[in-house]
C-alpha atoms as a PDB file:
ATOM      1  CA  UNK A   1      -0.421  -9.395  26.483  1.00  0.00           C
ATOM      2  CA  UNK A   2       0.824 -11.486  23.106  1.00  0.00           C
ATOM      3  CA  UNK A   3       2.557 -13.890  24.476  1.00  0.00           C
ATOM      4  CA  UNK A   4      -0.590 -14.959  26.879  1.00  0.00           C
ATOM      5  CA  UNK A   5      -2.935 -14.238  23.826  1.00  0.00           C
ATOM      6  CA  UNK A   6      -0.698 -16.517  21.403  1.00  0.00           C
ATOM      7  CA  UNK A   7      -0.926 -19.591  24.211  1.00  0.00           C
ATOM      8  CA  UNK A   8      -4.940 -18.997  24.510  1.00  0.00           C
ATOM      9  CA  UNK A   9      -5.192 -18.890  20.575  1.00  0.00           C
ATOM     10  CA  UNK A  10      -2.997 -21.768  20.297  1.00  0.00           C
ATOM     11  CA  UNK A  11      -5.226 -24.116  22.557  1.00  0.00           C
ATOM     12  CA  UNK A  12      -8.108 -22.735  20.665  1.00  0.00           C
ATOM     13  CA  UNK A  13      -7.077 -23.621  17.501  1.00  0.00           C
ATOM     14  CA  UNK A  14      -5.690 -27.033  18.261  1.00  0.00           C
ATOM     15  CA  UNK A  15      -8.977 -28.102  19.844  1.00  0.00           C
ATOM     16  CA  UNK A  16     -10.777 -26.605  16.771  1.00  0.00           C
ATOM     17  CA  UNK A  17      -8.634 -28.604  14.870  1.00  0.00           C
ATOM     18  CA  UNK A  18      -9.369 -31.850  17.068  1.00  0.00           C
ATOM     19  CA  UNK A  19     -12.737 -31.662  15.790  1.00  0.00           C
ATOM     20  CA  UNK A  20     -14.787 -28.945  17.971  1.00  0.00           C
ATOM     21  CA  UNK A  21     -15.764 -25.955  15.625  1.00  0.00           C
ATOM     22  CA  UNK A  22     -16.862 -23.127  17.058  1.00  0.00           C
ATOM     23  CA  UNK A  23     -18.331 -19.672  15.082  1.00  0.00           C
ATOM     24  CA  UNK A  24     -15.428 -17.349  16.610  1.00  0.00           C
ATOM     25  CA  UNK A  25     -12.627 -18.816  14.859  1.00  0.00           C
ATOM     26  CA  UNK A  26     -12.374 -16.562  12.373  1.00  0.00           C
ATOM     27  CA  UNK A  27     -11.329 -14.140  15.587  1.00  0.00           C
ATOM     28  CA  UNK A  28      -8.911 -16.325  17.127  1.00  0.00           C
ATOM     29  CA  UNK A  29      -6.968 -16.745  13.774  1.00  0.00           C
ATOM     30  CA  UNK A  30      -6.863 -13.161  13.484  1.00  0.00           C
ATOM     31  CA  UNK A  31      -5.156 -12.927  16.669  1.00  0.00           C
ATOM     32  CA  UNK A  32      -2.760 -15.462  15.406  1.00  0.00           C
ATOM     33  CA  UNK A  33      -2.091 -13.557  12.150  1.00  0.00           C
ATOM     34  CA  UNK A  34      -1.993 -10.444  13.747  1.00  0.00           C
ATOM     35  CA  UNK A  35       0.774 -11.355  15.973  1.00  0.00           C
ATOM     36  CA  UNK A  36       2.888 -13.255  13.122  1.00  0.00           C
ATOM     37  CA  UNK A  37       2.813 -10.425  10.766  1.00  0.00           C
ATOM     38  CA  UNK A  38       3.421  -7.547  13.230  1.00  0.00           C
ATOM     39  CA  UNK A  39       7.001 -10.537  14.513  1.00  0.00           C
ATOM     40  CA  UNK A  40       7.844 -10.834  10.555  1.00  0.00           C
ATOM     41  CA  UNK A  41       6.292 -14.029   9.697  1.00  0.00           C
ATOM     42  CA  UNK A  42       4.391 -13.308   6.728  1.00  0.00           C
ATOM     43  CA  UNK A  43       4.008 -16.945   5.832  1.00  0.00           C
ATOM     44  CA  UNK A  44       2.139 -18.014   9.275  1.00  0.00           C
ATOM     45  CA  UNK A  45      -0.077 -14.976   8.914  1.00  0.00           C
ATOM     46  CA  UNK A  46      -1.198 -15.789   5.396  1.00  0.00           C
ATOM     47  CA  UNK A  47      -1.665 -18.930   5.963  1.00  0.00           C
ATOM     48  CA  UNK A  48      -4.303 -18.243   9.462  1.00  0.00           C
ATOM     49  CA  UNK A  49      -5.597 -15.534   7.682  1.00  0.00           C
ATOM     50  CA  UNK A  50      -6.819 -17.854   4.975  1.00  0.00           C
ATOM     51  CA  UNK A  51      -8.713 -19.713   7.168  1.00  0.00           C
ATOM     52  CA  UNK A  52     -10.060 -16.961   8.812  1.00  0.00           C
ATOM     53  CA  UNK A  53     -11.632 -15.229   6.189  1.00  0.00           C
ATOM     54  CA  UNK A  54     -12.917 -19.040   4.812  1.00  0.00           C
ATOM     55  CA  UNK A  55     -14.856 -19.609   8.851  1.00  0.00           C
ATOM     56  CA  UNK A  56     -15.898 -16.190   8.317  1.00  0.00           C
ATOM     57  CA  UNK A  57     -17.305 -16.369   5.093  1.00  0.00           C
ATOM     58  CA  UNK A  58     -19.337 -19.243   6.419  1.00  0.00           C
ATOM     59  CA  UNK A  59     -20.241 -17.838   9.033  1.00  0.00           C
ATOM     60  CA  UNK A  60     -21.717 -14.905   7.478  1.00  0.00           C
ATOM     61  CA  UNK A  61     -21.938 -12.295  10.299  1.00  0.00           C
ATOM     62  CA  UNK A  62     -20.374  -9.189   9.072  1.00  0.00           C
ATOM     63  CA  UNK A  63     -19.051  -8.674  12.457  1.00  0.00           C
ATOM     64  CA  UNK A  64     -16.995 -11.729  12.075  1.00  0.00           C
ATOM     65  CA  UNK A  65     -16.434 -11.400   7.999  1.00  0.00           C
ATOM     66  CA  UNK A  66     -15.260  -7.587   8.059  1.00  0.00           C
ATOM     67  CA  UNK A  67     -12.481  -8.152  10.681  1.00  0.00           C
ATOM     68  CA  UNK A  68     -11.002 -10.990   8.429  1.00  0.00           C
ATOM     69  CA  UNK A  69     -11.397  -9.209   5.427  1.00  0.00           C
ATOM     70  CA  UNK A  70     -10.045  -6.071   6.935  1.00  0.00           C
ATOM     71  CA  UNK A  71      -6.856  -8.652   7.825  1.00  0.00           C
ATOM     72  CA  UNK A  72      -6.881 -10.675   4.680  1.00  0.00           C
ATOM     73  CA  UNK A  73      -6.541  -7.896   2.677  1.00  0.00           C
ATOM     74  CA  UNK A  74      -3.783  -6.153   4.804  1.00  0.00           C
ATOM     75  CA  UNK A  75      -1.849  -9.973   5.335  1.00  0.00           C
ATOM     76  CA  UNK A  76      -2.017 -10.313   1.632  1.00  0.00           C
ATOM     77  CA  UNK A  77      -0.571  -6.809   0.177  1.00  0.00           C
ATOM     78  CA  UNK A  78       2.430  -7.641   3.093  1.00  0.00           C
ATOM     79  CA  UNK A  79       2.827 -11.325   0.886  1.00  0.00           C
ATOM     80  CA  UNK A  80       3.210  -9.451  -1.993  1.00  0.00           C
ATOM     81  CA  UNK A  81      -0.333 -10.720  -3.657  1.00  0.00           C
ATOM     82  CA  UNK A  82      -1.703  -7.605  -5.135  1.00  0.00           C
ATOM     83  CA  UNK A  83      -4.683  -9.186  -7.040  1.00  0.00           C
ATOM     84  CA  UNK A  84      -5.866 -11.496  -4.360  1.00  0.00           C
ATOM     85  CA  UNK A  85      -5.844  -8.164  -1.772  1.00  0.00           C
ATOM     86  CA  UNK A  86      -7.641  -6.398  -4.131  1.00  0.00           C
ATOM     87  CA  UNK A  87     -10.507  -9.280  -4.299  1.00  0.00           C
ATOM     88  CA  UNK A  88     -10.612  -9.175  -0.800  1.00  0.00           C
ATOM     89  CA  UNK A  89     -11.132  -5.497  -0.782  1.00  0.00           C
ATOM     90  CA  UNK A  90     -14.020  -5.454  -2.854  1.00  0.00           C
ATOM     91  CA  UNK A  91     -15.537  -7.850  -0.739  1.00  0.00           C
ATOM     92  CA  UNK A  92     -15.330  -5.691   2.181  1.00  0.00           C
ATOM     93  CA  UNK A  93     -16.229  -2.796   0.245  1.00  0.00           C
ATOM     94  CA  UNK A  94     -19.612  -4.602  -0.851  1.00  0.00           C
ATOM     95  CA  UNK A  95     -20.413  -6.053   2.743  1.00  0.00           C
ATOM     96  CA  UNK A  96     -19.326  -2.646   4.371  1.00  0.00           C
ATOM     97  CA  UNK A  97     -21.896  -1.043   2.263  1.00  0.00           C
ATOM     98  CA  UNK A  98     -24.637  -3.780   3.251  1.00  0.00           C
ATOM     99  CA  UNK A  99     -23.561  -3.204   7.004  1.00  0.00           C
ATOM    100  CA  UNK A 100     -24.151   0.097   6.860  1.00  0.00           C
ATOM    101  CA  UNK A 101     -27.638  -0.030   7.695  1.00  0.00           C
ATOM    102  CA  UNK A 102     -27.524  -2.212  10.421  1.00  0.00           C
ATOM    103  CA  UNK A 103     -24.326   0.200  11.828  1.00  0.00           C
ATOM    104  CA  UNK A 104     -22.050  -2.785  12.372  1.00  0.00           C
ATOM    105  CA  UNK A 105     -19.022  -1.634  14.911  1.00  0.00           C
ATOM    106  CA  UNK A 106     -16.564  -3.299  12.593  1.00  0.00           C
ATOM    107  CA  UNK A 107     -14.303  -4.196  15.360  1.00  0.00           C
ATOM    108  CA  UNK A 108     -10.785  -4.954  13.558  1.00  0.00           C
ATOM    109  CA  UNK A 109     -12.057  -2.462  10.197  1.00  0.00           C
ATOM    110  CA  UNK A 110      -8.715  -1.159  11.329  1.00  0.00           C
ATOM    111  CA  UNK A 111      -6.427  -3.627   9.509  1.00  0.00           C
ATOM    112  CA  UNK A 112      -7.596  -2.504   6.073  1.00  0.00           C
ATOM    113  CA  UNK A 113      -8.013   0.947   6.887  1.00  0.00           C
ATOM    114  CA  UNK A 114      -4.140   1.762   7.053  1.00  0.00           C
ATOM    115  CA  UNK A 115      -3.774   0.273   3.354  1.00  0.00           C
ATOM    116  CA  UNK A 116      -6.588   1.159   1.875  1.00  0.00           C
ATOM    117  CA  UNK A 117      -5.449   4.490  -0.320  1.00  0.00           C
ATOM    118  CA  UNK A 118      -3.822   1.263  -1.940  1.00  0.00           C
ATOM    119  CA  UNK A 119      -6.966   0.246  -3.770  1.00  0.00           C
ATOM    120  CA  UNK A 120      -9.473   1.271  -6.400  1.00  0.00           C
ATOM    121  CA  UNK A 121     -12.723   0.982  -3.975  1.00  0.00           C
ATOM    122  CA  UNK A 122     -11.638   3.233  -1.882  1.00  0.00           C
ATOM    123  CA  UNK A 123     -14.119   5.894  -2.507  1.00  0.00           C
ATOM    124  CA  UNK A 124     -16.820   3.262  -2.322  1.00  0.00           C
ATOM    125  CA  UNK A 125     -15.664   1.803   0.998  1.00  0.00           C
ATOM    126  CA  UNK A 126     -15.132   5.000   2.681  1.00  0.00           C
ATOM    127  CA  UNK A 127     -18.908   5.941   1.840  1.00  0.00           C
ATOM    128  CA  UNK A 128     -20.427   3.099   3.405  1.00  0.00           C
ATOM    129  CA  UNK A 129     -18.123   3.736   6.259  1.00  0.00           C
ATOM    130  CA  UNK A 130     -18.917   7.061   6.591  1.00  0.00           C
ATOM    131  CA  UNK A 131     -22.606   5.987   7.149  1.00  0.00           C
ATOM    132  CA  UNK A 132     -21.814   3.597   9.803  1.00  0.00           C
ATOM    133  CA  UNK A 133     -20.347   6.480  12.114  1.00  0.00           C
ATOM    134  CA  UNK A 134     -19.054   4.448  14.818  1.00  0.00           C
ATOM    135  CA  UNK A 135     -15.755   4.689  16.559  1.00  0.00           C
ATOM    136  CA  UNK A 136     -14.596   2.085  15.042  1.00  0.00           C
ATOM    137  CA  UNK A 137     -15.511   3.551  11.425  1.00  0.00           C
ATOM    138  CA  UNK A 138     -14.665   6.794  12.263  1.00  0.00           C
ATOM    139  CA  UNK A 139     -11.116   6.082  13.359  1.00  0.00           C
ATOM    140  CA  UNK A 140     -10.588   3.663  10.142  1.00  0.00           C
ATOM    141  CA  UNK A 141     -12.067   6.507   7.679  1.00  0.00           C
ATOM    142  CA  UNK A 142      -9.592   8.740   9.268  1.00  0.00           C
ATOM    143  CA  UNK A 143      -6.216   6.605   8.586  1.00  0.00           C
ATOM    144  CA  UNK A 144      -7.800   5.396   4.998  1.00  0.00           C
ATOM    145  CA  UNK A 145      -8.045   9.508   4.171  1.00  0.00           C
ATOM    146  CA  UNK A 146      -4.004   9.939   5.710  1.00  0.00           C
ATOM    147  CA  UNK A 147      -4.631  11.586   8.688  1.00  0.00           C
ATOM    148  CA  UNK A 148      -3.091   8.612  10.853  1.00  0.00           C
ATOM    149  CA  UNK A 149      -2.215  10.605  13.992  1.00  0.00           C
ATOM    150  CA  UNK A 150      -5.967  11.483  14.410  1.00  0.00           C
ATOM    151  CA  UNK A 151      -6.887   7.902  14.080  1.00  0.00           C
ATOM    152  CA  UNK A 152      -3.589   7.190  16.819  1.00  0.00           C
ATOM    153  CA  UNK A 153      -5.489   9.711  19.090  1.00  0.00           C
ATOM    154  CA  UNK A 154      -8.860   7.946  18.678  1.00  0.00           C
ATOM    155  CA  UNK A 155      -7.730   4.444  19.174  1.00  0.00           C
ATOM    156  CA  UNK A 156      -5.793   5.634  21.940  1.00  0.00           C
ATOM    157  CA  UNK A 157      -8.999   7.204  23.539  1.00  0.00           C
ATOM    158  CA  UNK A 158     -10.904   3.680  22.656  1.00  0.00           C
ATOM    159  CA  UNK A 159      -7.436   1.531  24.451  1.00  0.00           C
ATOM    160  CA  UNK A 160      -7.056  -0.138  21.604  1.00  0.00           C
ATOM    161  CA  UNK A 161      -3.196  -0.095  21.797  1.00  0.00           C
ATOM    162  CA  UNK A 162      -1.953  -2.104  18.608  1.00  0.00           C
ATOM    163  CA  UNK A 163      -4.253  -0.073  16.515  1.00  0.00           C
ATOM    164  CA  UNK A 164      -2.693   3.010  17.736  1.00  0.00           C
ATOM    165  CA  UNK A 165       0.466   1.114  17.810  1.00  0.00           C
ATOM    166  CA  UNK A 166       0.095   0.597  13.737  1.00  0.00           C
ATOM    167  CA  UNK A 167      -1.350   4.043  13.009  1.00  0.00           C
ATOM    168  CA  UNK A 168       1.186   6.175  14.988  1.00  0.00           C
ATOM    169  CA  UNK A 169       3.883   4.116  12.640  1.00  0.00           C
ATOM    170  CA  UNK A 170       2.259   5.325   9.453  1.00  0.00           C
ATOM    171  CA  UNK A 171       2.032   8.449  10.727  1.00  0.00           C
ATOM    172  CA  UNK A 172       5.806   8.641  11.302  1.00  0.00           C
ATOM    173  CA  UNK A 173       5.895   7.281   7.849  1.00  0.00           C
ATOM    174  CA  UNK A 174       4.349  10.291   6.242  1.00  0.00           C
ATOM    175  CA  UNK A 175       6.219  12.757   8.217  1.00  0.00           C
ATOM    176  CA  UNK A 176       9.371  12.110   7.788  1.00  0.00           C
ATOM    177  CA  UNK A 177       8.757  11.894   3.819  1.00  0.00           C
ATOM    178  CA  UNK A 178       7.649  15.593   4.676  1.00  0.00           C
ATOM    179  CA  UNK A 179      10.311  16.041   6.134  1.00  0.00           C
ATOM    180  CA  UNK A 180       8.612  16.436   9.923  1.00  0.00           C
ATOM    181  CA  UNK A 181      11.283  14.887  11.834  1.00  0.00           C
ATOM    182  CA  UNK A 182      10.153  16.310  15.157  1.00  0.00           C
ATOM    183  CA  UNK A 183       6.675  15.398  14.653  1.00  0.00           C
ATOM    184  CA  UNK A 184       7.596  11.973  13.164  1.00  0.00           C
ATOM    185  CA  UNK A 185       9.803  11.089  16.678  1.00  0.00           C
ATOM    186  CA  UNK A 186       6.979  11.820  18.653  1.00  0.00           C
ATOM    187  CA  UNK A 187       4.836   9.346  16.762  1.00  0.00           C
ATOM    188  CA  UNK A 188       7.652   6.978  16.639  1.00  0.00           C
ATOM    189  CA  UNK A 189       8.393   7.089  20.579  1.00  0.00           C
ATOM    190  CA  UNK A 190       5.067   6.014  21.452  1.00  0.00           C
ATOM    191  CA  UNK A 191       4.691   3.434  18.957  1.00  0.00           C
ATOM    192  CA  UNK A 192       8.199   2.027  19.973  1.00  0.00           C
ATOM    193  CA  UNK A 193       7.376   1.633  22.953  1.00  0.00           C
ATOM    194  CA  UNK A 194       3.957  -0.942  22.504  1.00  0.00           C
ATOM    195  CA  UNK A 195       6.366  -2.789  20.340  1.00  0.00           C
ATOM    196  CA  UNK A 196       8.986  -3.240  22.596  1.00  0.00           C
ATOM    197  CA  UNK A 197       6.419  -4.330  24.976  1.00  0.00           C
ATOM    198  CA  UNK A 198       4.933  -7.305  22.711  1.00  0.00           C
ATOM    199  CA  UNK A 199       7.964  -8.490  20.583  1.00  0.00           C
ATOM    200  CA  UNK A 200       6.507  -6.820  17.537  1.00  0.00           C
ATOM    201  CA  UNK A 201       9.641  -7.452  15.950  1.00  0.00           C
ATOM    202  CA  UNK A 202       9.073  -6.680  12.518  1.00  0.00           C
ATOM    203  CA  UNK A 203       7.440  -2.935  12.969  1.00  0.00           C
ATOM    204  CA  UNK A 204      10.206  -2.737  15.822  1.00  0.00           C
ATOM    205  CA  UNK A 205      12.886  -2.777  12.865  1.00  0.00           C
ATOM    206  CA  UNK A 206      10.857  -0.048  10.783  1.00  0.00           C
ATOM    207  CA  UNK A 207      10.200   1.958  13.442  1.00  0.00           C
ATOM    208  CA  UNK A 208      13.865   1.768  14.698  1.00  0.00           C
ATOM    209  CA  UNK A 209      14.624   2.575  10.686  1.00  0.00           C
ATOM    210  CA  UNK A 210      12.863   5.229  10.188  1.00  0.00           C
ATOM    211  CA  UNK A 211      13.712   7.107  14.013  1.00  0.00           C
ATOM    212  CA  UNK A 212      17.407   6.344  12.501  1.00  0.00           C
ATOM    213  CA  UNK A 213      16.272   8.557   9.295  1.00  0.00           C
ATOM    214  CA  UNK A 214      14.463  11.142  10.798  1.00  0.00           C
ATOM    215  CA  UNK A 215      18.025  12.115  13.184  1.00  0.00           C
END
């Protein structure tokens, strides 16, 4: 429900803004730059996604920090700021690792997990993930190593339907490169049809792109 979540974040933020902080704003900016990036504004999503990963960072809680990390990074590779994703990587990557033993969920890990083959760390990262063994972690370690469609099936199992939204697009990605087109429909159909729902505009074009090139 975007449109509703947008309107909630919105009042949020504005009485934030007014001069009532409050320790989950980190989370309601990611909402907001989660819904600008997947409707093609790159420059709104940046921009909340900056200040989410700032109230994060003082906040300190990894379950706040690693969900704008996880965002930050994937916000900034989409702006075209290679170095500044890969600081925010290694960030994650170090507080992932100091998480680990405390098995933080990592609600939102997902963000970074469909970019992360992108980065050096990624061996690192995926280890402390890997220790964490939630289905959270699981689902993200699964997309990071390729195999989106599993991670599709187990955010679709968890009803977490952007996630599988997002990883059933990569999927489609890979296989039509491989020349899957069957395969790659399938994936496409379903993720169509969450972005269809929500005004996803953006991933809407790609999607409708690459169903066009896998005909």
């Amino acid at each position: 429900r975007w449109n509703e979540a947008l309107t909630l974040a919105d009042q949020f933020a504005a009485e934030v803004e007014a001069g009532e902080p409050h320790y989950l704003e980190s989370l309601v900016r990611d909402v907001r730059a989660l819904i600008a990036l997947a409707r093609g504004d790159v420059t709104a999503a940046l921009d909340e996604s900056n200040l989410a990963v700032a109230c994060a960072r003082t906040a300190g809680d990894p379950q706040v920090l690693q969900p704008a990390l996880a965002l930050g990074t994937r916000v900034a590779l989409a702006a075209g700021r290679r170095d500044e994703a890969e600081q925010l990587f290694a960030e994650l990557a170090a507080d992932t690792h100091k998480a680990a033993a405390r098995r933080v969920p990592s609600a939102g890990i997902s963000n970074v997990a469909l970019v992360a083959s992108e980065f050096r760390l990624l061996p690192d990262w995926l280890t402390s993930a890997e220790l964490v063994g939630t289905p959270w972690l699981t689902a993200a370690v699964a997309a990071a190593r390729g195999d989106f469609t599993a991670a599709a099936d187990l955010y679709a199992s968890m009803g977490t339907r952007p996630d599988e939204a997002d990883a059933r697009l990569y999927a489609a990605r890979a296989l039509v490169a491989q020349g899957r087109r069957a395969e790659a429909d399938e994936q496409l159909r379903q993720a169509l049809a969450f972005y269809r729902e929500v005004g996803a505009t953006a991933y809407l074009r790609e999607a409708e792109s690459l169903l066009a090139a896998s005909a």
